[in-house]
C-alpha atoms as a PDB file:
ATOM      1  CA  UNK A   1     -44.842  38.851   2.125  1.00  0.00           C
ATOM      2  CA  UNK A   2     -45.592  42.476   2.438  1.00  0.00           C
ATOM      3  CA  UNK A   3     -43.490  44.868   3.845  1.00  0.00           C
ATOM      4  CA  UNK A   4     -43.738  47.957   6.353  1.00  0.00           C
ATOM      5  CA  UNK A   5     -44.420  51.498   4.410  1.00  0.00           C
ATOM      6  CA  UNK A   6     -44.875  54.526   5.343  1.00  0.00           C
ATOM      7  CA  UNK A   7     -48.198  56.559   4.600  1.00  0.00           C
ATOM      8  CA  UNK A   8     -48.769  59.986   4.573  1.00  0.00           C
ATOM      9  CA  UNK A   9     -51.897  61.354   6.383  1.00  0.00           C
ATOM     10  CA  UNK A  10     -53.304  64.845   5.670  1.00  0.00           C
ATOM     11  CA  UNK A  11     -54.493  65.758   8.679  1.00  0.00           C
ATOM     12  CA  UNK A  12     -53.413  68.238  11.868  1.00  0.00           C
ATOM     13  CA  UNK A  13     -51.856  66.525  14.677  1.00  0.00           C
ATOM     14  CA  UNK A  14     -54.114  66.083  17.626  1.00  0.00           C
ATOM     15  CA  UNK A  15     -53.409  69.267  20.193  1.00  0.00           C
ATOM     16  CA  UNK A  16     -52.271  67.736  23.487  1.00  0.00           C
ATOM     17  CA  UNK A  17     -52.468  64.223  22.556  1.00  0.00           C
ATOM     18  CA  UNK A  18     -49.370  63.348  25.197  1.00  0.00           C
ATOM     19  CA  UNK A  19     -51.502  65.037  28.342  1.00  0.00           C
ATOM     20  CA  UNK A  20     -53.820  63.451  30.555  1.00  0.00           C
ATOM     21  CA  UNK A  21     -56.867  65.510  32.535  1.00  0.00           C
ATOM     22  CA  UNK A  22     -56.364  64.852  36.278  1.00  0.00           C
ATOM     23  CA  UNK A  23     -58.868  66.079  38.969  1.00  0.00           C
ATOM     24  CA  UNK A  24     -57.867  66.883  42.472  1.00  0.00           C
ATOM     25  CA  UNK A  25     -59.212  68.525  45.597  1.00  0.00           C
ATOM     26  CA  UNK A  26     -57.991  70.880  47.360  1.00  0.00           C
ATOM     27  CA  UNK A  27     -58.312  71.794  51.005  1.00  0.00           C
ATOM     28  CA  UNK A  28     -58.212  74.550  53.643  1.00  0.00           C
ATOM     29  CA  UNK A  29     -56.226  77.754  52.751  1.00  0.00           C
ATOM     30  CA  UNK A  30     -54.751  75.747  49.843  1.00  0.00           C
ATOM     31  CA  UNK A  31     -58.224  75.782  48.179  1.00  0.00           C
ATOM     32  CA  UNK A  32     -58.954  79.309  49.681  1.00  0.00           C
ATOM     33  CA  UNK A  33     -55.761  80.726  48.358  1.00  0.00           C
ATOM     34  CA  UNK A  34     -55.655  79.352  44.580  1.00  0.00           C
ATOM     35  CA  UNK A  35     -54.794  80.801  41.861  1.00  0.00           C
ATOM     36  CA  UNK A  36     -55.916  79.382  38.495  1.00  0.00           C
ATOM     37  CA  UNK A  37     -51.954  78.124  36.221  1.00  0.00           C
ATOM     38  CA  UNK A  38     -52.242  78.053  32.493  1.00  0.00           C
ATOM     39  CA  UNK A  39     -52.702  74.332  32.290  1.00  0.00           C
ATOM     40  CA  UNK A  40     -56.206  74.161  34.605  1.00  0.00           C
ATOM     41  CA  UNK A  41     -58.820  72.813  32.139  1.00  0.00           C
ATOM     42  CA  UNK A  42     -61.475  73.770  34.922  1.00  0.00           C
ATOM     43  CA  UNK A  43     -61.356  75.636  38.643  1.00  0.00           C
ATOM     44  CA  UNK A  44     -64.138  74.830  40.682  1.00  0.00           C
ATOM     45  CA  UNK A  45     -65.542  77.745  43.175  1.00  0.00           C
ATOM     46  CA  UNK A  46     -65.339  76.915  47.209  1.00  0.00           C
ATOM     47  CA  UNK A  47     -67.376  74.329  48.236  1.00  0.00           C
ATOM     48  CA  UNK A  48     -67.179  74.326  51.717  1.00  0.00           C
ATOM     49  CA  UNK A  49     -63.215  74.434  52.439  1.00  0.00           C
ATOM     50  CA  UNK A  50     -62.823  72.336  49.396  1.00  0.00           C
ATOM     51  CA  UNK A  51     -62.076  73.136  45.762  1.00  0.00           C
ATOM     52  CA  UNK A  52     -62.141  70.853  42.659  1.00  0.00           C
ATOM     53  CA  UNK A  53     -59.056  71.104  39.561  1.00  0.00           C
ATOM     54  CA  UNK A  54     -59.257  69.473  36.687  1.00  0.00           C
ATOM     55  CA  UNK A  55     -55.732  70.098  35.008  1.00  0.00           C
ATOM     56  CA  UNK A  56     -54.164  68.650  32.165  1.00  0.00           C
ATOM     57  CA  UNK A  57     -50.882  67.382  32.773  1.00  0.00           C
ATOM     58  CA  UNK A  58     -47.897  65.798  30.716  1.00  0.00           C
ATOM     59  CA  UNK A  59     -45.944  63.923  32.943  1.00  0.00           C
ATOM     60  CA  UNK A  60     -47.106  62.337  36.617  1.00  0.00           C
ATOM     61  CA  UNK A  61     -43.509  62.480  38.425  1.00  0.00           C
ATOM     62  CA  UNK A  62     -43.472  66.934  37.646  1.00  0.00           C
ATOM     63  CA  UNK A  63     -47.237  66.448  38.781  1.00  0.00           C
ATOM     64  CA  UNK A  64     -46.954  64.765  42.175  1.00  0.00           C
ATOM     65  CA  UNK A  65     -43.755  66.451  42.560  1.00  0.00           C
ATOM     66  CA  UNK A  66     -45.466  69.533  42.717  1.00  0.00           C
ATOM     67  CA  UNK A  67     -48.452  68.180  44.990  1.00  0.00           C
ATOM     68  CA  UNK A  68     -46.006  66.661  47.635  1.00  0.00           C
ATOM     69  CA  UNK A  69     -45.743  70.341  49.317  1.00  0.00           C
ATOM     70  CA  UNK A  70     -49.304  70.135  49.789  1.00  0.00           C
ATOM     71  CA  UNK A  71     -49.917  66.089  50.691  1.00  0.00           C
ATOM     72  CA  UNK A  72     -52.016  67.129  53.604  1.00  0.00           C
ATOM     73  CA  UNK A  73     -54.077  69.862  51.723  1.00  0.00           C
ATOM     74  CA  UNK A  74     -54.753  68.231  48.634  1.00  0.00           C
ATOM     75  CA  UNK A  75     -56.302  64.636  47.060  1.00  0.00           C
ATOM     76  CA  UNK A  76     -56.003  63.204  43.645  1.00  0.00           C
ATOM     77  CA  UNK A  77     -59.272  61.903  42.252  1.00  0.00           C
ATOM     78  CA  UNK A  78     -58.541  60.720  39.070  1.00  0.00           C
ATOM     79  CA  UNK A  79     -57.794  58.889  36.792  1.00  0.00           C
ATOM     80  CA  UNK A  80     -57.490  55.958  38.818  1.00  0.00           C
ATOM     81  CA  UNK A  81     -53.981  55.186  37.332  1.00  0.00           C
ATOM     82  CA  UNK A  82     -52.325  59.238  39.174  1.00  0.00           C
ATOM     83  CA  UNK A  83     -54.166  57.995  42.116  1.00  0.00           C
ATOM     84  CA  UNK A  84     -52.882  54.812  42.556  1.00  0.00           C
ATOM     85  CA  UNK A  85     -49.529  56.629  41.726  1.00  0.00           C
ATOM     86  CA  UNK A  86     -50.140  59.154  44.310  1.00  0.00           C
ATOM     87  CA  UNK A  87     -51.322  56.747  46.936  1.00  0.00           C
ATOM     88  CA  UNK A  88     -48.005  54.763  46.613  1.00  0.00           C
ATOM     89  CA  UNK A  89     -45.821  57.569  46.915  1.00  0.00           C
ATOM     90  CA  UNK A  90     -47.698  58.253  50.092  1.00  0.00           C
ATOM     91  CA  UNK A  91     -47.017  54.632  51.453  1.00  0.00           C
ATOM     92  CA  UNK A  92     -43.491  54.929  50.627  1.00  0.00           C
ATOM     93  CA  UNK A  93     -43.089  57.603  52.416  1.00  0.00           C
ATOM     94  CA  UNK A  94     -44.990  56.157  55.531  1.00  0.00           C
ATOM     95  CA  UNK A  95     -42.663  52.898  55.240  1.00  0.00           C
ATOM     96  CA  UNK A  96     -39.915  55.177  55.260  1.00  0.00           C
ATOM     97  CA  UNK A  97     -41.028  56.646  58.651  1.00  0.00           C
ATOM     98  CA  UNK A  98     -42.531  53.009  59.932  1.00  0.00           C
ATOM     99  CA  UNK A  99     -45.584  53.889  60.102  1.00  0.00           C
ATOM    100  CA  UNK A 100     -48.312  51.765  60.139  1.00  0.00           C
ATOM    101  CA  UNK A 101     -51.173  53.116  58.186  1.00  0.00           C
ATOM    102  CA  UNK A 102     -53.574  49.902  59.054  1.00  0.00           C
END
């Protein structure tokens, strides 16, 4: 039977191997208004009233947490999984008011 051992590897730790890239939108003055924060991989110009982010981020509660100010001004895109994440904060919070979003 072999046991479990411990290996040394000689090479650099991956740089920001904990952070996922998430794209969102944002709209109206939001997008007008933006100002480019140290983690934005990529700030898309005005397209319209619209602007595209693509911004790494560590953790999706801080993430969303900092969206939810700007629910009505902003969309994620993806990955699917901060979407989905996004979208059922967003029905939560509908439930909570009884709203029926069908």
């Amino acid at each position: 039977m072999q046991e479990a051992a411990i290996t040394e590897i000689n090479q650099p730790w991956a740089k920001d191997l904990a952070r996922v890239a998430v794209t969102f939108k944002l709209y109206g003055r939001l997008a007008f208004g933006y100002t480019v924060k140290p983690d934005d991989d990529f700030v898309g110009e005005l397209e319209g009233e619209s602007r595209q982010v693509i911004r790494k981020i560590f953790n999706t509660f801080w993430f969303l947490r900092d969206l939810a100010r700007y629910w009505e001004q902003c969309e994620v895109i993806e990955p699917k999984s901060v979407r989905d994440r996004a979208l059922e904060k967003i029905t939560q919070l509908a439930q909570r008011y009884h709203l029926d979003l069908q």
